[in-house]
C-alpha atoms as a PDB file:
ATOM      1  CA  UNK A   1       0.000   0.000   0.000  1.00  0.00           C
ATOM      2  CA  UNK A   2       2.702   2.375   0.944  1.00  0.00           C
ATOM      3  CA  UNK A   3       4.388   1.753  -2.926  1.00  0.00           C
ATOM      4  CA  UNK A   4       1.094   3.297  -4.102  1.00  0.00           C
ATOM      5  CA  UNK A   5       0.913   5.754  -1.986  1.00  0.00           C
ATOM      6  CA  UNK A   6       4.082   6.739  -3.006  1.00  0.00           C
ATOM      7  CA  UNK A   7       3.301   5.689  -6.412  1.00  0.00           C
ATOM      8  CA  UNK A   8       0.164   8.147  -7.098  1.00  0.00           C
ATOM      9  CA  UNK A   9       1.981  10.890  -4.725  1.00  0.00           C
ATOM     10  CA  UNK A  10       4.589  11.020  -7.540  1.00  0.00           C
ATOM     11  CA  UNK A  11       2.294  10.593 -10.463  1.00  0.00           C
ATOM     12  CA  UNK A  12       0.668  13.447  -8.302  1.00  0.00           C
ATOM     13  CA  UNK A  13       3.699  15.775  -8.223  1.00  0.00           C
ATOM     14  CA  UNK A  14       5.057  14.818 -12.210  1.00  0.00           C
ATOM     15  CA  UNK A  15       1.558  16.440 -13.098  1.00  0.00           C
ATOM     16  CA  UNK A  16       2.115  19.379 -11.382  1.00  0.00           C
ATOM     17  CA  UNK A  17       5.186  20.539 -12.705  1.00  0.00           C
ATOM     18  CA  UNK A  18       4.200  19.377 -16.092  1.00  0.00           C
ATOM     19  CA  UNK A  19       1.648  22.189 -15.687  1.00  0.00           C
ATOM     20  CA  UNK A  20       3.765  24.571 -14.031  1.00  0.00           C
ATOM     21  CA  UNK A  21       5.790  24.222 -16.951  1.00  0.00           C
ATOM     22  CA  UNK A  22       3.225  24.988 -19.685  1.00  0.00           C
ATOM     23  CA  UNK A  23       1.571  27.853 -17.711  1.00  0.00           C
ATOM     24  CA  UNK A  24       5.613  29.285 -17.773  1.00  0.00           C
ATOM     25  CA  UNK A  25       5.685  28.278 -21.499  1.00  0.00           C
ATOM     26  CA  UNK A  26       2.068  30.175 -22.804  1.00  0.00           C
ATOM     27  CA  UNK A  27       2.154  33.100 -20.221  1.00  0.00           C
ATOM     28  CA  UNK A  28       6.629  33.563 -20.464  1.00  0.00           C
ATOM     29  CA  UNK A  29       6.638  33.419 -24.492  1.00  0.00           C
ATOM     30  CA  UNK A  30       3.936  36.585 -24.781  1.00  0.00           C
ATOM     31  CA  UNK A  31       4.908  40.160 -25.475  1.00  0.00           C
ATOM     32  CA  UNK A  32       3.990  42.430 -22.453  1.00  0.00           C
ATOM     33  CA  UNK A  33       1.817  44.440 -24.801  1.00  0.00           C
ATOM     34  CA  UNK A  34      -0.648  41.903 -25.783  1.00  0.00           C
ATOM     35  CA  UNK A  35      -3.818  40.920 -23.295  1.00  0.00           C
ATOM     36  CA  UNK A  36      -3.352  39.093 -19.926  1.00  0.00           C
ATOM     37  CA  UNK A  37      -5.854  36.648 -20.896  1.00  0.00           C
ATOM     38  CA  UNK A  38      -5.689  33.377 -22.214  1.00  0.00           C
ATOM     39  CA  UNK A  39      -7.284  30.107 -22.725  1.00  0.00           C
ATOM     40  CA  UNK A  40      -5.745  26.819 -20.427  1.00  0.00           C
ATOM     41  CA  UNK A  41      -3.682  25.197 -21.989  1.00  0.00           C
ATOM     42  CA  UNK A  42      -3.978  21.193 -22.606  1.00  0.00           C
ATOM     43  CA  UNK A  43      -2.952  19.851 -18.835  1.00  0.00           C
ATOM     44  CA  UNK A  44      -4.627  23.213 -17.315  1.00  0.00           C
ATOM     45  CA  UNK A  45      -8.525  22.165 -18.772  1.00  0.00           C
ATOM     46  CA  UNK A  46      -8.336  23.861 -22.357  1.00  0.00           C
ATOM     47  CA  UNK A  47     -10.810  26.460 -23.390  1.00  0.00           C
ATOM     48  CA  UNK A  48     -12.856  26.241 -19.944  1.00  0.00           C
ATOM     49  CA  UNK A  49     -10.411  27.277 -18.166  1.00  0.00           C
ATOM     50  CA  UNK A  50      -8.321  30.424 -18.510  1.00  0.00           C
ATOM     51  CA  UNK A  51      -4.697  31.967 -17.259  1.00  0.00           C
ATOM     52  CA  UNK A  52      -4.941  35.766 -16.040  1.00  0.00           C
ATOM     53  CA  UNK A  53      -1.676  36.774 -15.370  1.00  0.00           C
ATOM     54  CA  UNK A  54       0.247  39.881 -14.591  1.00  0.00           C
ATOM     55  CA  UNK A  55       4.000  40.664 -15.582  1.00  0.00           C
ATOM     56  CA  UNK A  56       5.777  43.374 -12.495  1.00  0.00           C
ATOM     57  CA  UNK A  57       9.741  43.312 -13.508  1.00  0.00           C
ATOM     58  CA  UNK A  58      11.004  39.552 -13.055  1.00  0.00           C
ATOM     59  CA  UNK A  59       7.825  38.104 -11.649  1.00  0.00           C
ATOM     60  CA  UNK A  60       4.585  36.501 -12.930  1.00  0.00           C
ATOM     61  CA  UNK A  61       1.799  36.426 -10.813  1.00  0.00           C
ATOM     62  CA  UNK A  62      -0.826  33.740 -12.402  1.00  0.00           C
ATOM     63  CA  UNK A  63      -4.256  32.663 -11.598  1.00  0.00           C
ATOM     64  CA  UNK A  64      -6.079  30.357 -13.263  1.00  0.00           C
ATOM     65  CA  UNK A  65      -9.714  30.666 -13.091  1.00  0.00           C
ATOM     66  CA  UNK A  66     -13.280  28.977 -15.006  1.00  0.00           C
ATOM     67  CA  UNK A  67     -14.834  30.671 -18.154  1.00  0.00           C
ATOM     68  CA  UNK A  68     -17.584  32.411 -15.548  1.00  0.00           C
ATOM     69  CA  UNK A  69     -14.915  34.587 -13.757  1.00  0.00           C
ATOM     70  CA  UNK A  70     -14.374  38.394 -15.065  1.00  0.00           C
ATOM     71  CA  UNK A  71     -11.457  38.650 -16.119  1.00  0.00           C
ATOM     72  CA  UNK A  72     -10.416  42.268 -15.187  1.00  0.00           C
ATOM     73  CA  UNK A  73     -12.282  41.397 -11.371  1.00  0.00           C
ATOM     74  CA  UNK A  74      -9.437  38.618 -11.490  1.00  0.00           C
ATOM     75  CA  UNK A  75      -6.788  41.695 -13.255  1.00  0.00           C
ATOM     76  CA  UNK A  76      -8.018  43.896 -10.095  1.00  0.00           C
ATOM     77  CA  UNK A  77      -7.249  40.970  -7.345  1.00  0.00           C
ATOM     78  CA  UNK A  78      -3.913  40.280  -8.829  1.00  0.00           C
ATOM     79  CA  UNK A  79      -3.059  43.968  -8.592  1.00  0.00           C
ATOM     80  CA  UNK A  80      -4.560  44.198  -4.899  1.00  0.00           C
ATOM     81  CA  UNK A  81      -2.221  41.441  -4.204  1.00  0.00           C
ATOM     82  CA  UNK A  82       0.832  42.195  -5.790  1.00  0.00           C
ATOM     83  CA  UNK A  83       0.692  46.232  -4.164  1.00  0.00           C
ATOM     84  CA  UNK A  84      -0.198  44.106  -0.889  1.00  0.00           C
ATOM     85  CA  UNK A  85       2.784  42.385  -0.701  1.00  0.00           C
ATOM     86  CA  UNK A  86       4.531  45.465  -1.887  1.00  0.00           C
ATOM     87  CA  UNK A  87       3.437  46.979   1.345  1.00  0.00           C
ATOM     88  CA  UNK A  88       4.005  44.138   3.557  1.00  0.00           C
ATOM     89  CA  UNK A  89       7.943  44.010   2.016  1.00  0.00           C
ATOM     90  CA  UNK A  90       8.909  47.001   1.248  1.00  0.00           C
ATOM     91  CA  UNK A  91       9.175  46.824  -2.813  1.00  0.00           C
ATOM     92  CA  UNK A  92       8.772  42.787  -2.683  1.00  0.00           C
ATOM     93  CA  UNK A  93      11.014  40.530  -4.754  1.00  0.00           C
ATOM     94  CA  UNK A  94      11.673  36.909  -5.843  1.00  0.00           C
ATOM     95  CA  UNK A  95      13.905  36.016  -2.341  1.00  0.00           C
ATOM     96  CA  UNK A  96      10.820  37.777  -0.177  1.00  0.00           C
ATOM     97  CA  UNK A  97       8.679  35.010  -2.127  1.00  0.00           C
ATOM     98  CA  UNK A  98      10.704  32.377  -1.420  1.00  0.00           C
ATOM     99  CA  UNK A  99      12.145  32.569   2.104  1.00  0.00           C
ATOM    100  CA  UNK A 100       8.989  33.860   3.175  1.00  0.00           C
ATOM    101  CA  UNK A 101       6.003  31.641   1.474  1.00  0.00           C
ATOM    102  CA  UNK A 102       4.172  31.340   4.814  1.00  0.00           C
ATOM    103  CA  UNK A 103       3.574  35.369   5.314  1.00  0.00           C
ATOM    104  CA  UNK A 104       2.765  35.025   1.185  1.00  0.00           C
ATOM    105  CA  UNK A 105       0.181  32.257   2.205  1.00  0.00           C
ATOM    106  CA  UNK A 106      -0.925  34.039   5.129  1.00  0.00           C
ATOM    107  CA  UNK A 107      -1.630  37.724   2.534  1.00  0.00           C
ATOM    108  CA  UNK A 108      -3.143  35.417   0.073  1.00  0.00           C
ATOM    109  CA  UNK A 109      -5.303  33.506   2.724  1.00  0.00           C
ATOM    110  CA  UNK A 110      -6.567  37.486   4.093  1.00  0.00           C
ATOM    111  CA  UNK A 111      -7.519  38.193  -0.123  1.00  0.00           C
ATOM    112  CA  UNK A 112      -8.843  34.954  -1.434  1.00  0.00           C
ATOM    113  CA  UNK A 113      -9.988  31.679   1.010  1.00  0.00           C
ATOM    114  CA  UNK A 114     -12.153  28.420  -0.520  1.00  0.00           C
ATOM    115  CA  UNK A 115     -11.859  29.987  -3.962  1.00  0.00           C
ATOM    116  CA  UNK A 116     -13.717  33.478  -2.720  1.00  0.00           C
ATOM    117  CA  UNK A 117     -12.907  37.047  -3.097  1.00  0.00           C
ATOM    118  CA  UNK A 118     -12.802  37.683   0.847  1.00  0.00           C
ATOM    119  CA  UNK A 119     -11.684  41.671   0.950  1.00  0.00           C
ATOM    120  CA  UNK A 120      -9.917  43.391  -1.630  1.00  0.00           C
ATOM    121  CA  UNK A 121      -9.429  46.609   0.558  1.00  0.00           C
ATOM    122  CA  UNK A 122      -5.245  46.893   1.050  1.00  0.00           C
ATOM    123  CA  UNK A 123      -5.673  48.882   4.370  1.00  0.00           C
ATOM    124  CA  UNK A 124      -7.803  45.873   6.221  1.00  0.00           C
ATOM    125  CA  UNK A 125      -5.208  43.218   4.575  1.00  0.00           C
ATOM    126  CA  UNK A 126      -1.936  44.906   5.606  1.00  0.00           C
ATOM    127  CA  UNK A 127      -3.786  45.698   9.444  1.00  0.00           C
ATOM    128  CA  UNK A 128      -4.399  42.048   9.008  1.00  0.00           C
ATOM    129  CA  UNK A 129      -1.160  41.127   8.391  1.00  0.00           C
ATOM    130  CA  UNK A 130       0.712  43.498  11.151  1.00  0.00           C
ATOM    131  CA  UNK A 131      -1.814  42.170  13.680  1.00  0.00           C
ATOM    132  CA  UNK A 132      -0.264  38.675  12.523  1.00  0.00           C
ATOM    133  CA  UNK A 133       3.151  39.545  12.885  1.00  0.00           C
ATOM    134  CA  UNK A 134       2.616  41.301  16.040  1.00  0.00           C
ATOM    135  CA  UNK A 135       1.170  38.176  17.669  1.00  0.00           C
ATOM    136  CA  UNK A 136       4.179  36.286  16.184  1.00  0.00           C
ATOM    137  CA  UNK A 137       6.645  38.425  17.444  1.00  0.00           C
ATOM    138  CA  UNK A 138       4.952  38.690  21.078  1.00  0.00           C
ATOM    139  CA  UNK A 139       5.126  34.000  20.810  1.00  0.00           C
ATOM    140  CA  UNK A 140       8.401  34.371  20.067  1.00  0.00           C
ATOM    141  CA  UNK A 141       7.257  32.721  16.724  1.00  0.00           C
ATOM    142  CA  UNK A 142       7.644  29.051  16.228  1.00  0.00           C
ATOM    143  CA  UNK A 143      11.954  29.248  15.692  1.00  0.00           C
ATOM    144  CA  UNK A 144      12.253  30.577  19.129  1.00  0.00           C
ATOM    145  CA  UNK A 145       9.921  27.771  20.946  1.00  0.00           C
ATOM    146  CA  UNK A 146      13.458  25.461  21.299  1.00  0.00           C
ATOM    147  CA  UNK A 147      15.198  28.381  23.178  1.00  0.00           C
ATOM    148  CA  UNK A 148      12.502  29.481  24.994  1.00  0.00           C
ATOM    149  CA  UNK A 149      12.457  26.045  26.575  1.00  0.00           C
ATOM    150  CA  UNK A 150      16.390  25.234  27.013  1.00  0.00           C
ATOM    151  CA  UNK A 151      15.513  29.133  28.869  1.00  0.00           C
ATOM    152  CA  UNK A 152      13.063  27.812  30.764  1.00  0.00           C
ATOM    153  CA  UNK A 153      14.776  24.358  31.893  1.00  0.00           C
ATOM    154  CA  UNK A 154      17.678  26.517  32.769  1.00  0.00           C
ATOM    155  CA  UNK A 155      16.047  29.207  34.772  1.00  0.00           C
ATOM    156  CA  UNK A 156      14.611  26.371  36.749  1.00  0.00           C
ATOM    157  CA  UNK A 157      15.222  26.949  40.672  1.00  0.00           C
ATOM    158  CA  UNK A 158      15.705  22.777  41.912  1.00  0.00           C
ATOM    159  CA  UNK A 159      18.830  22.896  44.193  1.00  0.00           C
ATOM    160  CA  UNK A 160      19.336  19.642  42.834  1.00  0.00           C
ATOM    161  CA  UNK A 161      18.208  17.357  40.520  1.00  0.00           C
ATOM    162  CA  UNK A 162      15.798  14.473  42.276  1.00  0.00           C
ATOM    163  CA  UNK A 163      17.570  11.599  41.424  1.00  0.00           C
ATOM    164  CA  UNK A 164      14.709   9.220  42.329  1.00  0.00           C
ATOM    165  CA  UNK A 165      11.143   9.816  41.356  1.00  0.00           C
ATOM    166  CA  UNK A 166       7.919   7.969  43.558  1.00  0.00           C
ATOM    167  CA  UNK A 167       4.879   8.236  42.449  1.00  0.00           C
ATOM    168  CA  UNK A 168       2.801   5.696  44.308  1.00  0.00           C
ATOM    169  CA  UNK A 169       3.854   2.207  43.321  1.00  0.00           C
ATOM    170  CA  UNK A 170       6.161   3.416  41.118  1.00  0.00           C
ATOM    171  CA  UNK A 171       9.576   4.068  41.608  1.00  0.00           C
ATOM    172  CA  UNK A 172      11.932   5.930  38.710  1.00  0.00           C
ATOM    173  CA  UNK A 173      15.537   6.300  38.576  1.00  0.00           C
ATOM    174  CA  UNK A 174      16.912   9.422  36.790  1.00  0.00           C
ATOM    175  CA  UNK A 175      20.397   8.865  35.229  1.00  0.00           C
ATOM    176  CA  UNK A 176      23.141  11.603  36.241  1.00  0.00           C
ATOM    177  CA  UNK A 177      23.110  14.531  33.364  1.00  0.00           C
ATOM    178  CA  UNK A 178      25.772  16.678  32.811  1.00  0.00           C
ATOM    179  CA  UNK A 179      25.068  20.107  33.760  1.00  0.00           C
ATOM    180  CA  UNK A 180      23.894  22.528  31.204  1.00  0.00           C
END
């Protein structure tokens, strides 16, 4: 079972950048003074479906959405997001893309959720995002948790470490540790 798995997982992942490379072959090939809009291509659903994309200096930003969505609404989300993540940067490039996809998923998730247009207003989406950052930073965010608790362990007041443990019936030897 855990061949196929594997198996379909791969099949799975082939597929996608099979069609991550045909959306980058249709959308990279046009001139920048021709339409954003055009029709899927073979792997994406053909003429049902249909690639909106914007071109801002060395990065694409591409949606691909049914036959029944407007195509400038989708224009005007793209450019809500891009100027978004403009704001949330500071004049956002490819590294701010990659080395931080979870604050891109995070922007994204406050614009579009379950395939809906949730707000499109940059002020609410930005105080969004600082409120998310702010709670981060007051956590310690996830990459401090580890020193927070060596910090913790260490601050510990035991003036000395119980080297047998009973709990009722129980009885539990604790090895010597070296000191910290």
């Amino acid at each position: 079972v855990q061949n196929t798995v594997q198996h379909v997982l791969l099949q799975a992942e082939d597929m996608q950048q099979q069609i991550i490379r045909e959306t980058f072959h249709l959308v990279s090939k046009r001139d920048d003074n021709v339409c954003n809009f055009l029709e899927g291509g073979s792997l994406i659903g053909g003429s049902d479906y249909k690639l909106i994309y914007r071109h801002y200096a060395t990065l694409y930003f591409v949606f691909c959405v049914d036959s029944s969505e407007s195509e400038l609404g989708i224009l005007d989300l793209i450019q809500v997001f891009v100027e978004t993540l403009d704001k949330c940067f500071e004049n956002v490039c490819e590294l701010d893309l990659i080395f931080h996809m979870d604050k891109v998923h995070y922007i994204l998730q406050e614009v579009v959720m379950g395939g809906m247009v949730l707000e499109t207003n940059m002020n609410e989406i930005t105080t969004q995002v600082d409120v998310q950052n702010r709670m981060e930073k007051s956590e310690g965010g996830l990459s401090a948790a580890p020193a927070r608790a060596v910090s913790a362990v260490k601050n510990m007041n035991l003036p000395e470490i119980p080297r047998n443990i009973n709990i009722g019936d129980i009885n539990i030897k604790v090895p010597s540790l070296s000191p910290f």
